[in-house]
Protein backbone atom coordinates (compact mmCIF):
# COMPACT_ATOMS: atom_id res chain seq x y z
CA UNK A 1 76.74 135.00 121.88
CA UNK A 2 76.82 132.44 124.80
CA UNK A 3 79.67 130.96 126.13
CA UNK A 4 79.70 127.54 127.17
CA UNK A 5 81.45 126.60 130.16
CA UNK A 6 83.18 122.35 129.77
CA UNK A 7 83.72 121.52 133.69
CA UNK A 8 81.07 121.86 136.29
CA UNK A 9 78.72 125.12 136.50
CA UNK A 10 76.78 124.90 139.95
CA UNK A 11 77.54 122.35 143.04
CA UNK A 12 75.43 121.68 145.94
CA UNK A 13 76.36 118.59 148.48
CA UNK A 14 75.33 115.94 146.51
CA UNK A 15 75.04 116.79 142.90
CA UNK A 16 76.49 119.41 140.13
CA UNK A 17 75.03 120.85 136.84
CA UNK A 18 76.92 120.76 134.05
CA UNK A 19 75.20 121.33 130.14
CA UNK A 20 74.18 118.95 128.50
CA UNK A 21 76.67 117.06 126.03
CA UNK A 22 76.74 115.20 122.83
CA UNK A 23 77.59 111.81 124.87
CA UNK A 24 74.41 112.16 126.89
CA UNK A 25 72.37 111.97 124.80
CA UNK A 26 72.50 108.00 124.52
CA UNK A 27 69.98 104.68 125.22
CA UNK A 28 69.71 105.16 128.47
CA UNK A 29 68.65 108.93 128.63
CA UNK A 30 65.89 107.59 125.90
CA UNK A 31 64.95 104.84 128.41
CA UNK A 32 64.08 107.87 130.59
CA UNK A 33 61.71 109.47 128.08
CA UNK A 34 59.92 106.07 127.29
CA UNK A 35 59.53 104.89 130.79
CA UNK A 36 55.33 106.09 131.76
CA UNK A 37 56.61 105.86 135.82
CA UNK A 38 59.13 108.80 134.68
CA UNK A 39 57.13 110.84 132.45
CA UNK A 40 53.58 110.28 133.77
CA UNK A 41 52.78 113.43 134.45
CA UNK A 42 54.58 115.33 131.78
CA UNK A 43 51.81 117.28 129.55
CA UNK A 44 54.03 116.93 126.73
CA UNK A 45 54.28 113.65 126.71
CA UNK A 46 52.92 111.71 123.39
CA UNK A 47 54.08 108.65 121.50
CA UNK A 48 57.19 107.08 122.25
CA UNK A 49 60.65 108.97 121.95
CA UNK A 50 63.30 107.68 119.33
CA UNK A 51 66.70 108.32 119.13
CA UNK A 52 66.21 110.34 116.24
CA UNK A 53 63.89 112.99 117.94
CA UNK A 54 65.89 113.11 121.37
CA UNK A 55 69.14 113.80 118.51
CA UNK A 56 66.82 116.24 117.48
CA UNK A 57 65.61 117.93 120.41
CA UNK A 58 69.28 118.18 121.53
CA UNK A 59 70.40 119.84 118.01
CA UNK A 60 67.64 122.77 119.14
CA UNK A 61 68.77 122.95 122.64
CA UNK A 62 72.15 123.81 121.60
CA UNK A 63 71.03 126.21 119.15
CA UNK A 64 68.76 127.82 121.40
CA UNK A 65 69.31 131.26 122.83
CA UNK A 66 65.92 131.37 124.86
CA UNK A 67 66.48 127.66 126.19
CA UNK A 68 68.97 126.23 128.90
CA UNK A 69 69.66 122.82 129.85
CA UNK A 70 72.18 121.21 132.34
CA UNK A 71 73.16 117.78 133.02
CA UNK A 72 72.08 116.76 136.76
CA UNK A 73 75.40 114.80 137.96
CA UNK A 74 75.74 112.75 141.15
CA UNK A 75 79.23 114.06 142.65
CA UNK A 76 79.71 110.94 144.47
CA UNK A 77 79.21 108.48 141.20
CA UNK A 78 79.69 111.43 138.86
CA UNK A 79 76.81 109.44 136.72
CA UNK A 80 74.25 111.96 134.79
CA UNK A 81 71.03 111.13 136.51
CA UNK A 82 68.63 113.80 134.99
CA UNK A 83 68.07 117.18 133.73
CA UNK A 84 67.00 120.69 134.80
CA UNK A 85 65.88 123.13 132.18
CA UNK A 86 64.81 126.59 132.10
CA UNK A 87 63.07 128.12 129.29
CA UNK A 88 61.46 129.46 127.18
CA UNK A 89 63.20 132.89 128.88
CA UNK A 90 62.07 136.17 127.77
CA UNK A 91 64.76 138.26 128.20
CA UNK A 92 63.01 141.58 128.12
CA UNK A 93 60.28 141.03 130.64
CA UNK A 94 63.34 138.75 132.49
CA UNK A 95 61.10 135.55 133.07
CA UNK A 96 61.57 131.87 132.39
CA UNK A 97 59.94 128.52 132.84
CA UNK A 98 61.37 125.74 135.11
CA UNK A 99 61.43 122.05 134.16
CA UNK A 100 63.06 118.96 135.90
CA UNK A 101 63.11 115.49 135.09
CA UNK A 102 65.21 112.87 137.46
CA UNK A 103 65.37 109.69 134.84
CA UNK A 104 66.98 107.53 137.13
CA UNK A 105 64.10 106.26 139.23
CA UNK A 106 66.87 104.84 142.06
CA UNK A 107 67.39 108.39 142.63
CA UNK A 108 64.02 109.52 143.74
CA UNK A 109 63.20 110.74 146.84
CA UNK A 110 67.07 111.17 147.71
CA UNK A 111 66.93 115.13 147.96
CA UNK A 112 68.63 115.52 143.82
CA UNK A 113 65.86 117.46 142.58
CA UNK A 114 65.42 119.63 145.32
CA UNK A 115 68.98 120.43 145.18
CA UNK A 116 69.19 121.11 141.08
CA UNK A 117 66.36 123.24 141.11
CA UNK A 118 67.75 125.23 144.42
CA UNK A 119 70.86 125.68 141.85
CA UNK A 120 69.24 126.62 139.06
CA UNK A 121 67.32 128.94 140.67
CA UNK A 122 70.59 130.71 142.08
CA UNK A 123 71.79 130.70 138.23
CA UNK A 124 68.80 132.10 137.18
CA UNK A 125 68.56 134.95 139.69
CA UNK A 126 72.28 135.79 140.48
CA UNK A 127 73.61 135.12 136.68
CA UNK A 128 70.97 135.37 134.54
CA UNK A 129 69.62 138.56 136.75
CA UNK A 130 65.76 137.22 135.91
CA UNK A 131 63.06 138.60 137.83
CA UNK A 132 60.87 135.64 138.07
CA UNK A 133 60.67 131.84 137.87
CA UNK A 134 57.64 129.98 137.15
CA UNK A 135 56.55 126.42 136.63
CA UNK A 136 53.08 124.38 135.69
CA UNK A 137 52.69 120.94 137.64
CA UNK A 138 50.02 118.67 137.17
CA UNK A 139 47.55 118.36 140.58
CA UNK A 140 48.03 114.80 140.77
CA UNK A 141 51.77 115.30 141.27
CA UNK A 142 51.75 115.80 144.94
CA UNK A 143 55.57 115.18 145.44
CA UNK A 144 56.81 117.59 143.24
CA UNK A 145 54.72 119.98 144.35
CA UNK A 146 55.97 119.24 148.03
CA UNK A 147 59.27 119.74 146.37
CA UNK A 148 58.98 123.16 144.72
CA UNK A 149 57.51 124.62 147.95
CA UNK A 150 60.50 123.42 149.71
CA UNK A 151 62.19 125.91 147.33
CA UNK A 152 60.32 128.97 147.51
CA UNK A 153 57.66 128.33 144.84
CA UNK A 154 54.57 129.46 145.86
CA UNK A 155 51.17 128.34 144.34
CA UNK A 156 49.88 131.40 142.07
CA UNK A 157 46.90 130.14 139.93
CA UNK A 158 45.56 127.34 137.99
CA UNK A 159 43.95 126.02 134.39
CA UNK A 160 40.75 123.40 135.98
CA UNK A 161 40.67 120.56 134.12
CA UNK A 162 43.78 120.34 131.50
CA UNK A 163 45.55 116.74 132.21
CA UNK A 164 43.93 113.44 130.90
CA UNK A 165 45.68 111.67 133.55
CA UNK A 166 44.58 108.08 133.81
CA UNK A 167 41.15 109.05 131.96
CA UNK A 168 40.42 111.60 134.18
CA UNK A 169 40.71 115.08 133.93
CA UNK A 170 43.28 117.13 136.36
CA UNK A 171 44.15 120.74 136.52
CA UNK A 172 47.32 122.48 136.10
CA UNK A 173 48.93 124.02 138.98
CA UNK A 174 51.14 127.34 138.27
CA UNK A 175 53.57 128.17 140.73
CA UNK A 176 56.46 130.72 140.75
CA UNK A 177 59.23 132.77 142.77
CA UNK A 178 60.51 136.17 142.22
CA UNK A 179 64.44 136.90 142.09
CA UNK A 180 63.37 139.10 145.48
CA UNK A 181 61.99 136.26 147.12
CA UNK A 182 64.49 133.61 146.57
CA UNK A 183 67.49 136.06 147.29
CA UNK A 184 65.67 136.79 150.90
CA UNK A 185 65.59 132.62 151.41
CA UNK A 186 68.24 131.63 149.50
CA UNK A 187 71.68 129.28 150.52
CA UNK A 188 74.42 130.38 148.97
CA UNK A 189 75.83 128.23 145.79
CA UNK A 190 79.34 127.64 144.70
CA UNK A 191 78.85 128.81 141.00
CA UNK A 192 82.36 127.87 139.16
CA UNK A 193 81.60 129.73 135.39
CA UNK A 194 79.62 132.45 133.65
CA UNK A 195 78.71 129.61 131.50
CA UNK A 196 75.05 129.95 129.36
CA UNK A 197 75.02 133.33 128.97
CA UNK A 198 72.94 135.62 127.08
């Protein structure tokens, strides 16, 4: 069973993770998911979001044992500005998929998202003991994937072709880091909890 730690988990310099909690998940988090500018290049990404469905989605997130979410929170405004996810994990091969969304669109470009996925990252490899970390980004998406290399991801193949983006087709970029790798690069993080464990 996990345990689920209340306060902060992970803190960089200008933001901390924290899960994600019933009072997030409000009108302004479902702004996020209906704004195109934010979700653009999500693959998932279909008709509009209601607050019914995020309720949902949230219900299975908490239930979920293969699935982690945290709350990205600005520590000087300590104002939820996003979220950093990583699943689905398979525990016996010790893998899991990264995803990030920053919702708050006055907080692009500010250095958040490197920072939440340099923390989760630490989580993942340090806590969670995973071996690897992988991602899929759409080609078009040149500053994220600016942003992942910044933290160790390293382009390792691609699907030609997979994203109707804009009426055109696009492929899909994978890109992943090994625990080995990041722990040879990494910056050390204040970690404050055992938090979502397995």
């Amino acid at each position: 069973m996990r345990k689920r730690h209340k306060g902060p988990l992970l803190a960089g310099d200008k933001i901390y993770l924290r899960p994600i909690v019933k009072k997030d998940i409000n009108r302004r988090y479902l702004s996020w998911l209906n704004d195109n500018s934010v979700v653009k290049y999500m693959i998932n990404k279909g008709s509009p979001t209601t607050y019914t469905s995020l309720q949902k989605y949230f219900q299975n997130m908490q239930k979920s044992k293969d699935n982690i979410m945290f709350a990205i929170v600005t520590k000087k405004e300590n104002i939820h500005i996003g979220n950093v996810k990583l699943g689905k994990i398979n525990w016996t091969h010790r893998y899991g998929d990264l995803g990030i969304m920053i919702g708050e669109k006055r907080c692009w470009c500010m250095g958040y998202g490197q920072e939440a996925c340099r923390l989760l990252l630490e989580y993942s490899f340090t806590k969670l003991n995973l071996n690897k970390v992988f991602l899929g980004v759409c080609q078009k998406h040149v500053a994220a994937i600016k942003l992942y290399k910044k933290v160790g991801f390293k382009v390792e193949g691609r699907i030609k072709d997979l994203y109707n983006f804009e009426g055109r087709y696009m492929d899909k970029i994978y890109m992943g880091i090994s625990q080995q790798e990041f722990l040879k690069q990494r910056k050390r993080i204040r970690i404050y909890g055992t938090g979502l464990q397995r």
